[in-house]
C-alpha atoms as a PDB file:
ATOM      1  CA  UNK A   1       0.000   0.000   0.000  1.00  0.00           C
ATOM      2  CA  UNK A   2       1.030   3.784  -0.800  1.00  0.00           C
ATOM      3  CA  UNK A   3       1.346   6.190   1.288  1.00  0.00           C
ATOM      4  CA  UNK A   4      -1.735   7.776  -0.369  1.00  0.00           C
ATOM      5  CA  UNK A   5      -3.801   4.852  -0.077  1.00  0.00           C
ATOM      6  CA  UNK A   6      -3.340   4.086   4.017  1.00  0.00           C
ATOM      7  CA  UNK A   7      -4.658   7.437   4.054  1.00  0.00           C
ATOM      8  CA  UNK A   8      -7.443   7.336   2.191  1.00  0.00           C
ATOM      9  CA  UNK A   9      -8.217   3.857   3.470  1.00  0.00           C
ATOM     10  CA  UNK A  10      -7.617   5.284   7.586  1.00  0.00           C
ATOM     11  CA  UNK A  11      -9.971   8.269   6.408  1.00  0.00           C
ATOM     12  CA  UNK A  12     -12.745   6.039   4.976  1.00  0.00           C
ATOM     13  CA  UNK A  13     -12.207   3.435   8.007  1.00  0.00           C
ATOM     14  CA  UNK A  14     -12.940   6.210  10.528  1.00  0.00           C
ATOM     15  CA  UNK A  15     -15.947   7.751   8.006  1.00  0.00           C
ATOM     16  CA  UNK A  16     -14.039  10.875   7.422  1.00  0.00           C
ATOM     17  CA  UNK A  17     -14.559  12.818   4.175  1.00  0.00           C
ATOM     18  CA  UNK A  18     -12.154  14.527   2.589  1.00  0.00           C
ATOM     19  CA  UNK A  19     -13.766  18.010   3.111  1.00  0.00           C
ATOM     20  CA  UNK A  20     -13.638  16.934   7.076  1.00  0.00           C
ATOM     21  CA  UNK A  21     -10.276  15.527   6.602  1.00  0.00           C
ATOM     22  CA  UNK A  22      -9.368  18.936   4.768  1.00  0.00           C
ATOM     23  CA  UNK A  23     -10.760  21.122   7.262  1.00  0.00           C
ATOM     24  CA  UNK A  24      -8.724  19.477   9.991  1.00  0.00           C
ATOM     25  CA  UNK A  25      -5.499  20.138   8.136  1.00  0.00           C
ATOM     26  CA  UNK A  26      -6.355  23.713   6.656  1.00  0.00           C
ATOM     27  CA  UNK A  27      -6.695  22.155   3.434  1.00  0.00           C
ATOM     28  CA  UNK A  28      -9.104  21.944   0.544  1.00  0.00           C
ATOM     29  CA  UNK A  29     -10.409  17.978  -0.566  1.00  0.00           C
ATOM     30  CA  UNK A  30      -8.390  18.340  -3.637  1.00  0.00           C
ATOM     31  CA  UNK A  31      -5.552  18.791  -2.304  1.00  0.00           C
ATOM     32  CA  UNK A  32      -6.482  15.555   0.137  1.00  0.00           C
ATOM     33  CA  UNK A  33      -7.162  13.775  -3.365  1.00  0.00           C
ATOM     34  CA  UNK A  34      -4.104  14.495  -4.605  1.00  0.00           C
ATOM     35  CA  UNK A  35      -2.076  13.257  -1.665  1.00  0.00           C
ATOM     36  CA  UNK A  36      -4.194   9.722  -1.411  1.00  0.00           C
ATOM     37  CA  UNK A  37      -3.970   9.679  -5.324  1.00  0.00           C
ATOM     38  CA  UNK A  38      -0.383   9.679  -5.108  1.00  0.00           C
ATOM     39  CA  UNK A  39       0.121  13.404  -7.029  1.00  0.00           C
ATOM     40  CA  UNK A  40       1.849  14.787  -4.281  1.00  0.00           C
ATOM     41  CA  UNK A  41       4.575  11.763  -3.646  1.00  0.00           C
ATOM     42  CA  UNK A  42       7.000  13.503  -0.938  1.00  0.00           C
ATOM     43  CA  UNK A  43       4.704  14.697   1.803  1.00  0.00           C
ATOM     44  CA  UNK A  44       6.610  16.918   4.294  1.00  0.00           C
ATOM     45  CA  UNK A  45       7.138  16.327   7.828  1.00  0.00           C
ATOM     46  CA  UNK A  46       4.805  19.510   8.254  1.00  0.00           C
ATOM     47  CA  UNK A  47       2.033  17.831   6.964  1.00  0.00           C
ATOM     48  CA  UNK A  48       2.238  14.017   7.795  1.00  0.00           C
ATOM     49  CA  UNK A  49       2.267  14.679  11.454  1.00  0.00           C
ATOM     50  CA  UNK A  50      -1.168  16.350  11.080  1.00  0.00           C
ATOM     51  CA  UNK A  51      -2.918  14.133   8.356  1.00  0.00           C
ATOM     52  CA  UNK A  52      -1.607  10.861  10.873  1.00  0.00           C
ATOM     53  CA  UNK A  53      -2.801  13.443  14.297  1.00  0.00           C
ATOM     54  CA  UNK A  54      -6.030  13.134  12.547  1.00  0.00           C
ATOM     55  CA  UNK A  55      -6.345   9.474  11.506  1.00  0.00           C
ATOM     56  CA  UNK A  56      -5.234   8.351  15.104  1.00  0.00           C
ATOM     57  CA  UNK A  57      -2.336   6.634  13.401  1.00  0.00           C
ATOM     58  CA  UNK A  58       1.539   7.283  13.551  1.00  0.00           C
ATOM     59  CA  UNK A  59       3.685   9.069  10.714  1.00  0.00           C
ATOM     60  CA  UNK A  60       5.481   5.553  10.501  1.00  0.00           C
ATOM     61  CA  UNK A  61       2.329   3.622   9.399  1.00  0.00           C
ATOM     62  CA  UNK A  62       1.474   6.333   6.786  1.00  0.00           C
ATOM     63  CA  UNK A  63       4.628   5.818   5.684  1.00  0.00           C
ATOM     64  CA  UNK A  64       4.497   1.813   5.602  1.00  0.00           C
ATOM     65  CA  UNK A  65       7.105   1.492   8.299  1.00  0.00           C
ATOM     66  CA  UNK A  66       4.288  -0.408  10.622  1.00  0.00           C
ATOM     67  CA  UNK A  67       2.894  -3.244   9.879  1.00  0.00           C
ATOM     68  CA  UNK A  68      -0.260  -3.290   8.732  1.00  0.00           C
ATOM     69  CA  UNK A  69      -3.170  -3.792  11.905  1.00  0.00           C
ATOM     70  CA  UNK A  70      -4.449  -6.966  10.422  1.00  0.00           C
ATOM     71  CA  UNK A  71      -0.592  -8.510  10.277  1.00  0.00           C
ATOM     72  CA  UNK A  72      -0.076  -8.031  13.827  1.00  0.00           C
ATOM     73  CA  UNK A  73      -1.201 -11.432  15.091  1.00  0.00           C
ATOM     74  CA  UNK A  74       0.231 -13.697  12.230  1.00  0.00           C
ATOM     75  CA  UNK A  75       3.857 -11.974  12.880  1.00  0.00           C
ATOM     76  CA  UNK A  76       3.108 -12.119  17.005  1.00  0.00           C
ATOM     77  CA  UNK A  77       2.648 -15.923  16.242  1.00  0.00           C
ATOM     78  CA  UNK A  78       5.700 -15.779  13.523  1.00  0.00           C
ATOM     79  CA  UNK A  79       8.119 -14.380  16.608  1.00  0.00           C
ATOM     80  CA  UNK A  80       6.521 -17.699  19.039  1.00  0.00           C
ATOM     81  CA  UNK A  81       7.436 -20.182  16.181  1.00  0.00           C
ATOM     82  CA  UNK A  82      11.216 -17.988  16.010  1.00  0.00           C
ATOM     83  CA  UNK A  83      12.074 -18.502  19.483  1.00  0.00           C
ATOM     84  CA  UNK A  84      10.601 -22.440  19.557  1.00  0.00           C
ATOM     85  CA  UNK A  85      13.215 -22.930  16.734  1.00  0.00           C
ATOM     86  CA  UNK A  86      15.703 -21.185  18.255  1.00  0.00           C
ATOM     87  CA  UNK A  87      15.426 -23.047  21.553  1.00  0.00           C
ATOM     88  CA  UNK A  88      14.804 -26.589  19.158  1.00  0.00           C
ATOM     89  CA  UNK A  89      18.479 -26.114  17.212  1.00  0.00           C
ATOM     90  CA  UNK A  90      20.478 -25.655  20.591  1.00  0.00           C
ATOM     91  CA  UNK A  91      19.567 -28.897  21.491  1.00  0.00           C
ATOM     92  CA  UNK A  92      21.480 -32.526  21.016  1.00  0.00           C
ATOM     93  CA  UNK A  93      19.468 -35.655  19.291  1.00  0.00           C
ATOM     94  CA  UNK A  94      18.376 -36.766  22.455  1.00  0.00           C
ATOM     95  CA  UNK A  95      16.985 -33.230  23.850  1.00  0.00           C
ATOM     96  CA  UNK A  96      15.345 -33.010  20.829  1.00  0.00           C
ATOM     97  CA  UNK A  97      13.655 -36.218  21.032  1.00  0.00           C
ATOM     98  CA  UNK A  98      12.717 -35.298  24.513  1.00  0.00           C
ATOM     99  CA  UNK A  99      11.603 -31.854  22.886  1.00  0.00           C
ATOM    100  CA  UNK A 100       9.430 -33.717  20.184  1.00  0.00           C
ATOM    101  CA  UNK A 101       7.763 -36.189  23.013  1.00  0.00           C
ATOM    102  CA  UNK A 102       6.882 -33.105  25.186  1.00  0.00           C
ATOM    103  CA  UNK A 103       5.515 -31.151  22.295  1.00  0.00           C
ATOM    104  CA  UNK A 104       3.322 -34.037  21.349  1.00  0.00           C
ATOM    105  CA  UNK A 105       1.842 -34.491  24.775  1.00  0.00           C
ATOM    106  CA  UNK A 106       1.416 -30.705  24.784  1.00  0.00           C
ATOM    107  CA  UNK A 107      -0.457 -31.060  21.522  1.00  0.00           C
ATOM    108  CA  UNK A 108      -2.963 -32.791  23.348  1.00  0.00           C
ATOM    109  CA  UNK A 109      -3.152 -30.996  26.189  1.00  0.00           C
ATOM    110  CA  UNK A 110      -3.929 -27.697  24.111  1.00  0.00           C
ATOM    111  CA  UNK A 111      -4.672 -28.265  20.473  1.00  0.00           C
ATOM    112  CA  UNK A 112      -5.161 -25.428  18.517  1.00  0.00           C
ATOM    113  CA  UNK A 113      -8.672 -23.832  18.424  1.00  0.00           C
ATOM    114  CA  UNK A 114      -9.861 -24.521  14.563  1.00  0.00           C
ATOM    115  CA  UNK A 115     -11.853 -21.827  12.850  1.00  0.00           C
ATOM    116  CA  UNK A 116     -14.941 -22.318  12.610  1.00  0.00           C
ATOM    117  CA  UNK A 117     -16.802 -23.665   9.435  1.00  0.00           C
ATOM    118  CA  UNK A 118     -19.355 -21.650   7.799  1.00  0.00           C
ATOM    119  CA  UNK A 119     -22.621 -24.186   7.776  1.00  0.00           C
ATOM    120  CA  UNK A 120     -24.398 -23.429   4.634  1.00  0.00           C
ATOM    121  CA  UNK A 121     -28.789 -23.270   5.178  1.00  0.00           C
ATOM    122  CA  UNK A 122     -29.538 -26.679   2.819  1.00  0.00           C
ATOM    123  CA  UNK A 123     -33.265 -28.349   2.602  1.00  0.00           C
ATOM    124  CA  UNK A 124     -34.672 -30.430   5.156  1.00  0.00           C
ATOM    125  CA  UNK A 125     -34.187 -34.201   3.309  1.00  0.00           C
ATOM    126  CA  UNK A 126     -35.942 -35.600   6.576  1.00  0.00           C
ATOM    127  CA  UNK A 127     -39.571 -34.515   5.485  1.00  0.00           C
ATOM    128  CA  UNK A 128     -41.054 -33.718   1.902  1.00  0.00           C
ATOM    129  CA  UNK A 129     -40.867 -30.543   1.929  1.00  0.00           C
ATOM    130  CA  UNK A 130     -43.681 -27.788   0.391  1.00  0.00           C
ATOM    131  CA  UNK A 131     -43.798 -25.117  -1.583  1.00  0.00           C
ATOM    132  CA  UNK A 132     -45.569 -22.904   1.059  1.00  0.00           C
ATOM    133  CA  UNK A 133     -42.458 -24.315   3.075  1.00  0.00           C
ATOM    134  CA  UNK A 134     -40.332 -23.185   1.180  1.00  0.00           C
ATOM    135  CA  UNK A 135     -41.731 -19.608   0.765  1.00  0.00           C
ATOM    136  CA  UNK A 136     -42.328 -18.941   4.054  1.00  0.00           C
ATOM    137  CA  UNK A 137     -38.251 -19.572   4.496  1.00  0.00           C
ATOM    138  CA  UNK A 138     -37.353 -17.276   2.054  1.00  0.00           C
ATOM    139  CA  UNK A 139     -39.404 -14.927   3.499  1.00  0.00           C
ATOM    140  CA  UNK A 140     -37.456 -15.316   6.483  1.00  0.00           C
ATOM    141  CA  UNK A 141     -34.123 -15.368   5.135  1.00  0.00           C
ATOM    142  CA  UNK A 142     -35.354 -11.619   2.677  1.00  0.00           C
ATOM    143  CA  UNK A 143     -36.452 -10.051   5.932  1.00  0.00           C
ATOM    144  CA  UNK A 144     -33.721  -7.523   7.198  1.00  0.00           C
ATOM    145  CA  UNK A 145     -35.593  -7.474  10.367  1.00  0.00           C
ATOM    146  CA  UNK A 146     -34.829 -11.034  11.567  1.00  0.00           C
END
C-alpha cells in the first residue's frame, strides 16, 4: 500500500470525508485527493504529522514502516514459532527427542482452536418438503428485520 492509499483507506475506516479531513489540516479535498492519489509523492514532515494526528495513526504507518493492523497477530505468532526454533536447534538428538515427546503431549493438552466452518442453510431431506415451506423460508431469510 502507498502512502496515499493508508490514508485514504484510515480516512474512509474512521468515516471521514475529505472536506472533514481537509478542514482538519487547513486544506481543501483536492488537495487531500491528490495526496491519497499519489500526485503529491514527498509529503513533508509539516504535513504528515497532522494528516496521521487526525487518523489516530503514527507518521510511521502512513509511511508503511508499521505493519499493517491486520498482520499483527500472524507476525506475534511468527516471533513464538522464532524462538521455539531457536530453543529446538540448541539442542542434542536426544533433547530433541525429549523436545518432540513433550511437544506431542502438549499437543494434546492444548490443540489449537480450529476456525470455525461456515454451515451453509440446505433443505430439510428428513420430510417432503412444500412449496408454502419453502416460501415462508425465504421470506425469512429476505427479511432484514430477523
Amino acid at each position: 500500500m502507498t502512502i496515499g492509499q493508508r490514508i485514504r483507506a484510515r480516512r474512509k475506516e474512521l468515516h471521514i470525508s475529505a472536506d472533514e479531513l481537509g478542514k482538519m489540516l487547513g486544506k481543501d479535498r483536492s488537495t487531500i485527493f491528490r495526496y491519497e492519489k499519489g500526485d503529491i509523492e514527498n509529503l513533508p514532515l509539516d504535513i504528515l504529522k497532522p494528516i496521521a494526528d487526525a487518523l489516530d495513526v503514527t507518521p510511521s504507518y502512513l509511511m508503511g514502516w508499521e505493519p499493517e493492523m491486520e498482520q499483527i497477530p500472524y507476525l506475534m505468532q511468527y516471533a513464538k514459532m522464532s524462538v521455539a526454533m531457536e530453543l529446538l536447534e540448541a539442542l542434542s538428538d536426544e533433547g530433541l527427542d525429549k523436545a518432540i515427546d513433550h511437544l506431542t503431549i502438549l499437543k494434546k493438552a492444548f490443540p489449537k482452536e480450529e476456525e470455525p466452518l461456515l454451515n451453509a442453510a440446505h433443505e430439510r431431506t428428513d420430510i417432503e418438503v412444500t412449496e408454502e415451506m419453502r416460501k415462508h423460508d425465504d421470506d425469512i431469510m429476505d427479511d432484514d428485520n430477523f
